[in-house]
N, C-alpha and C. Protein backbone atom coordinates (compact mmCIF):
# COMPACT_ATOMS: atom_id res chain seq x y z
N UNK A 1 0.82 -1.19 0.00
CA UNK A 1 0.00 0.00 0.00
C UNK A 1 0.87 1.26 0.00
N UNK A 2 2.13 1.02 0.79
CA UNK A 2 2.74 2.41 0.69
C UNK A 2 3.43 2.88 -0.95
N UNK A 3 4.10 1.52 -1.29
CA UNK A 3 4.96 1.65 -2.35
C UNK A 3 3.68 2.23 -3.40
N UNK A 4 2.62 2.21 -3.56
CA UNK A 4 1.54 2.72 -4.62
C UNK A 4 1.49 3.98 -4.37
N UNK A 5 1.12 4.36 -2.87
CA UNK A 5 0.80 5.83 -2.55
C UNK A 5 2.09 6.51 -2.72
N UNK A 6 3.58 6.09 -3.10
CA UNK A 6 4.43 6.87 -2.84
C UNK A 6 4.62 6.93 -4.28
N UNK A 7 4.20 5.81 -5.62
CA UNK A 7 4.60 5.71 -6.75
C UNK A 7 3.17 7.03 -7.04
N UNK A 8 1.99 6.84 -6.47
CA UNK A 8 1.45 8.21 -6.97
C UNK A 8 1.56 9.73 -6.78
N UNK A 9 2.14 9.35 -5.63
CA UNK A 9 2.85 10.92 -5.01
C UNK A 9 4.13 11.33 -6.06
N UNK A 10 4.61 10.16 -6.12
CA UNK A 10 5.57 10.67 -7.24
C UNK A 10 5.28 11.50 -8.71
N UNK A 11 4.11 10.43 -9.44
CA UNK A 11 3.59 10.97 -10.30
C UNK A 11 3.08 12.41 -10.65
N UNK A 12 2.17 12.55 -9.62
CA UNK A 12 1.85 13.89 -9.16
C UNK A 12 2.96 14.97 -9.44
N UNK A 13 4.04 14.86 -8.32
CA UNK A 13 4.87 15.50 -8.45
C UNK A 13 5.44 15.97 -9.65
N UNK A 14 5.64 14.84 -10.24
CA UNK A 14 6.34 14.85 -12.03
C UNK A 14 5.02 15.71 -13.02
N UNK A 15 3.90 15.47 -12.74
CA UNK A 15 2.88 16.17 -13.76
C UNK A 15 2.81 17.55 -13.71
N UNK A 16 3.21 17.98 -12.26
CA UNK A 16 3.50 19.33 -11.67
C UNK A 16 4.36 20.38 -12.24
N UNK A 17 5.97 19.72 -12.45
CA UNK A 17 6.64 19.94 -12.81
C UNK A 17 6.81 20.35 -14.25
N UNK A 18 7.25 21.45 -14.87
CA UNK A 18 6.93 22.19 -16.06
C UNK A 18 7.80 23.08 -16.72
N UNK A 19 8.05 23.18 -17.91
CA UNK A 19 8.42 24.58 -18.41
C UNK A 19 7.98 25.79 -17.46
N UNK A 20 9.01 26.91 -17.33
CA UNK A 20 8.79 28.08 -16.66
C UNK A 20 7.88 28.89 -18.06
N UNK A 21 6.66 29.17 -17.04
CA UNK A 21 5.48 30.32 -17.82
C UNK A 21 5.99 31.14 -18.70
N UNK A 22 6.78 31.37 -18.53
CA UNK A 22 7.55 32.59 -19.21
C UNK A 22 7.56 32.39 -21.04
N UNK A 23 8.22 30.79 -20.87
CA UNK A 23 8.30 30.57 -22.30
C UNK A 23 7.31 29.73 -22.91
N UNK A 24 6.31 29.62 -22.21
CA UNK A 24 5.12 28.81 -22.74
C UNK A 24 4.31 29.98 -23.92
N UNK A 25 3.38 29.89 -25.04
CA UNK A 25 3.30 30.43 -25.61
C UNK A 25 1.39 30.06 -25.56
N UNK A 26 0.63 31.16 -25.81
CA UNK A 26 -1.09 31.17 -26.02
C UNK A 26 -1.30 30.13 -26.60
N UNK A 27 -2.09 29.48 -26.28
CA UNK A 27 -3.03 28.59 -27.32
C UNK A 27 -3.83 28.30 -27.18
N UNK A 28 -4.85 28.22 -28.39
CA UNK A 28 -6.26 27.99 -28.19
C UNK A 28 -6.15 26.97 -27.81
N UNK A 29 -7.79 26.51 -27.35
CA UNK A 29 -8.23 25.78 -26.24
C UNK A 29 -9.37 25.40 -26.50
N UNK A 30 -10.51 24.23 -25.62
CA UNK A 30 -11.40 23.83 -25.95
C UNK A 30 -12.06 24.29 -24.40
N UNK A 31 -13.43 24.85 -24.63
CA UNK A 31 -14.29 25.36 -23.68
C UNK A 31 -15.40 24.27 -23.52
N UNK A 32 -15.22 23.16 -22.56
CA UNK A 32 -15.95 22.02 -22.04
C UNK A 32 -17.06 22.57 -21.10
N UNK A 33 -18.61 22.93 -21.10
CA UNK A 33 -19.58 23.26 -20.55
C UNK A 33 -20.81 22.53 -20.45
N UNK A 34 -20.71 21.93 -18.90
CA UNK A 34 -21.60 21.16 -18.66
C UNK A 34 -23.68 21.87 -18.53
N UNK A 35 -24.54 21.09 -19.79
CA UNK A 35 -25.30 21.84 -19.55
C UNK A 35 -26.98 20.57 -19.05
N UNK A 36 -27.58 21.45 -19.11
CA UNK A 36 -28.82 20.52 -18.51
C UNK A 36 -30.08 20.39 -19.69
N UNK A 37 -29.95 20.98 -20.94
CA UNK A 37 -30.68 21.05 -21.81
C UNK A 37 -30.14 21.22 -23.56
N UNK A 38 -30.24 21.24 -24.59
CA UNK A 38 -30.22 21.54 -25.41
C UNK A 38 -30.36 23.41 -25.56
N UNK A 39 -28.92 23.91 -25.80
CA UNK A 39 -28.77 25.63 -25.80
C UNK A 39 -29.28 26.44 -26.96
N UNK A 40 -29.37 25.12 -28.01
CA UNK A 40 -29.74 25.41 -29.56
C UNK A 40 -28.41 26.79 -30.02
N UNK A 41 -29.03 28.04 -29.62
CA UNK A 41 -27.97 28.67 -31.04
C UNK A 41 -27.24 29.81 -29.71
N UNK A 42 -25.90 29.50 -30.25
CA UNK A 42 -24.42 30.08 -29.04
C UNK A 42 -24.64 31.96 -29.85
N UNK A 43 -25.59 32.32 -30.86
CA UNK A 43 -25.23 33.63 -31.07
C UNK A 43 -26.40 34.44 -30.87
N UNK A 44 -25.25 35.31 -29.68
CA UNK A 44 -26.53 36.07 -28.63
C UNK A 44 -27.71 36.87 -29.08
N UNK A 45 -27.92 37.26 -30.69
CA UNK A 45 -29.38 37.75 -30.75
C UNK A 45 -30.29 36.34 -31.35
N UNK A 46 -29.73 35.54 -31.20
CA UNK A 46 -30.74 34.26 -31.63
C UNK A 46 -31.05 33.60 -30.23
N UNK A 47 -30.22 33.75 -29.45
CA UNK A 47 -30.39 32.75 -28.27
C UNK A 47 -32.45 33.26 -27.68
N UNK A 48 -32.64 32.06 -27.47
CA UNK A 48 -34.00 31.79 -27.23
C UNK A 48 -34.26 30.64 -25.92
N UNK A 49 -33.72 30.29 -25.39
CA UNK A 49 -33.77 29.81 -24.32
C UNK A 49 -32.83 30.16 -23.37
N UNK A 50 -33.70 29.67 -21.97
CA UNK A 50 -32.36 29.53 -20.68
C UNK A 50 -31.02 29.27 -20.53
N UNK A 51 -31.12 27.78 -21.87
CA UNK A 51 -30.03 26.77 -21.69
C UNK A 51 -28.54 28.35 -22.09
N UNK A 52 -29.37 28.33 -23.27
CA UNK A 52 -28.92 28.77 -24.25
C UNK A 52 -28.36 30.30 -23.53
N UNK A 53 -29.15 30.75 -22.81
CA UNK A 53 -28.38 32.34 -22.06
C UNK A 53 -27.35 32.10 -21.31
N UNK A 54 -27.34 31.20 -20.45
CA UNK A 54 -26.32 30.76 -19.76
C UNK A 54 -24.93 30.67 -19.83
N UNK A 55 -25.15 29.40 -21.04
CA UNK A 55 -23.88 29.58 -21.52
C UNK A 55 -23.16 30.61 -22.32
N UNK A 56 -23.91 31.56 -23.43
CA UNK A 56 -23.27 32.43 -24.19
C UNK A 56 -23.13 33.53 -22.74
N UNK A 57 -23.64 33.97 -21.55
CA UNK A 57 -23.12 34.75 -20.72
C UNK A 57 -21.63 34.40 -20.22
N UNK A 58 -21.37 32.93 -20.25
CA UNK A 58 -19.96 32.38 -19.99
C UNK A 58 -18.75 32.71 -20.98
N UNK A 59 -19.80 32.78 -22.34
CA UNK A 59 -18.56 32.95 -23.27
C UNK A 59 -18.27 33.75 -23.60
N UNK A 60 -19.20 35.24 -23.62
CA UNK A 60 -19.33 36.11 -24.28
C UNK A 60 -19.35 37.89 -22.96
N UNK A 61 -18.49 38.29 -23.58
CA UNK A 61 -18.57 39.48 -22.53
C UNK A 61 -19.72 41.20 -22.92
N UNK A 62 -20.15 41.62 -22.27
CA UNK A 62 -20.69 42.61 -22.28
C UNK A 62 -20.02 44.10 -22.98
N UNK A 63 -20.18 44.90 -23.94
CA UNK A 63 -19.74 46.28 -24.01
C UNK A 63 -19.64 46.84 -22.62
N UNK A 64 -21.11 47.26 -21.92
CA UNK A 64 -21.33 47.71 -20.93
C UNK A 64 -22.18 47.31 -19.64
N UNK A 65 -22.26 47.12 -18.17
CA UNK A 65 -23.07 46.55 -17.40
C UNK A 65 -24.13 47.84 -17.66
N UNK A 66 -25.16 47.68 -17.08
CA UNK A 66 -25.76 48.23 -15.95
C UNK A 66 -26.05 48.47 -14.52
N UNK A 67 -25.79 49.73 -14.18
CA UNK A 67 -25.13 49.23 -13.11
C UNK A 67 -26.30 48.79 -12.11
N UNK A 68 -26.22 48.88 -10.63
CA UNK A 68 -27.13 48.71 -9.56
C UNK A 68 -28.44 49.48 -9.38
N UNK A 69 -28.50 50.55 -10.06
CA UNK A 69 -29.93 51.96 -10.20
C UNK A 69 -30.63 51.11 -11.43
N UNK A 70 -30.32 50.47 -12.50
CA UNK A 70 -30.69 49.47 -13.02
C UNK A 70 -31.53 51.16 -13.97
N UNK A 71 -30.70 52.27 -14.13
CA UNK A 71 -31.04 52.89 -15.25
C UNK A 71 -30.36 53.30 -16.09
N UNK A 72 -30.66 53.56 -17.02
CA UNK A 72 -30.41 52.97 -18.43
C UNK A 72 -30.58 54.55 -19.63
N UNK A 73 -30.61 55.24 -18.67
CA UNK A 73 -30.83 56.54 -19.50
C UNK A 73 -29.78 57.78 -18.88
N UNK A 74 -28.54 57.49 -18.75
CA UNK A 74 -27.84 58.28 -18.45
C UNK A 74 -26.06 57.35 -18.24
N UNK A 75 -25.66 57.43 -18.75
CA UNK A 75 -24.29 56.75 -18.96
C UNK A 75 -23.35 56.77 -17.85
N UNK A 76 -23.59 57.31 -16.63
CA UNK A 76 -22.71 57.48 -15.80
C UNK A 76 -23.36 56.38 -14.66
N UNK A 77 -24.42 55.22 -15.20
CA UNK A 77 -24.67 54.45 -14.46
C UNK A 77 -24.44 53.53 -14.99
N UNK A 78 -23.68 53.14 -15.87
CA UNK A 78 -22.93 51.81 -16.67
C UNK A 78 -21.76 51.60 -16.29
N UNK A 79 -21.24 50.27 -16.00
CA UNK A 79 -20.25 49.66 -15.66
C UNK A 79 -19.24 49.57 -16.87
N UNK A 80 -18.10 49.96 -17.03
CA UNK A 80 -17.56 49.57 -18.82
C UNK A 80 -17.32 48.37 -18.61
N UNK A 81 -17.20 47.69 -19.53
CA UNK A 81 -16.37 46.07 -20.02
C UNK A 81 -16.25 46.38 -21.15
N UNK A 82 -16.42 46.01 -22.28
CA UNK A 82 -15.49 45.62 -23.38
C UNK A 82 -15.33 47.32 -24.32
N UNK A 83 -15.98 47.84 -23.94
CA UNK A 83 -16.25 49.40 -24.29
C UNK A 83 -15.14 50.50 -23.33
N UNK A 84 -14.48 51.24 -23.75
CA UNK A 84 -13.99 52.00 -22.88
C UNK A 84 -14.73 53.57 -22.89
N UNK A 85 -15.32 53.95 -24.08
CA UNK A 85 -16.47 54.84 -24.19
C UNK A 85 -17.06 54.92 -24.64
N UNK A 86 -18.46 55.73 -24.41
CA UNK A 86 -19.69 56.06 -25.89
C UNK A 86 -19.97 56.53 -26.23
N UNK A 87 -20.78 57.30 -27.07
CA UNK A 87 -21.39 58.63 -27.37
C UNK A 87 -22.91 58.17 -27.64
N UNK A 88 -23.80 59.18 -26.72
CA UNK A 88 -25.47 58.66 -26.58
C UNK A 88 -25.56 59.29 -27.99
N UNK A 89 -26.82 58.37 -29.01
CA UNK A 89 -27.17 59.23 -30.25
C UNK A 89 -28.19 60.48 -30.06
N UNK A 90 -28.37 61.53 -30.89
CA UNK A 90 -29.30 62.76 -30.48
C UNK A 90 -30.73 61.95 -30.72
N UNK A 91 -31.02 61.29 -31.59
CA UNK A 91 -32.50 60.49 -31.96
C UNK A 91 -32.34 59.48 -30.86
């Protein structure tokens, strides 16, 4: 029993062990999302269900929140995200 727990401790150890971050380089990736229904369509003016909001909120980021006053007619109550500014239209 020990010689197993020490051959997996070992393992561990070794899987741990890595190239320094530094020289590792970006790479795409696969986004694994466990869901409870059929999401039908991942593009956010089609999305039509729950399933389906859920996940594109995971994948997909906002221009701007709203903030906590939850109004919507004056810009100094928006949170930025993907927007750093706006200009309201005159119409």
């Amino acid at each position: 029993m020990s010689r197993s727990l020490l051959a997996v401790t070992a393992l561990v150890v070794a899987g741990c062990v890595g190239k320094d971050a530094s020289t590792r380089q970006a790479r795409g990736g696969t986004v694994v999302i466990a869901a409870t229904g059929n999401f039908g369509s991942l593009f956010p003016p089609n999305v039509n269900s729950t399933t389906g909001r859920q996940v594109t909120e995971l994948v997909y980021d906002y221009l701007a929140e709203v903030g906590l006053s939850l109004n919507t007619t004056d810009d100094r109550t928006f949170a930025t995200r993907l927007a750093s500014s706006w200009e309201w239209s005159s119409d």
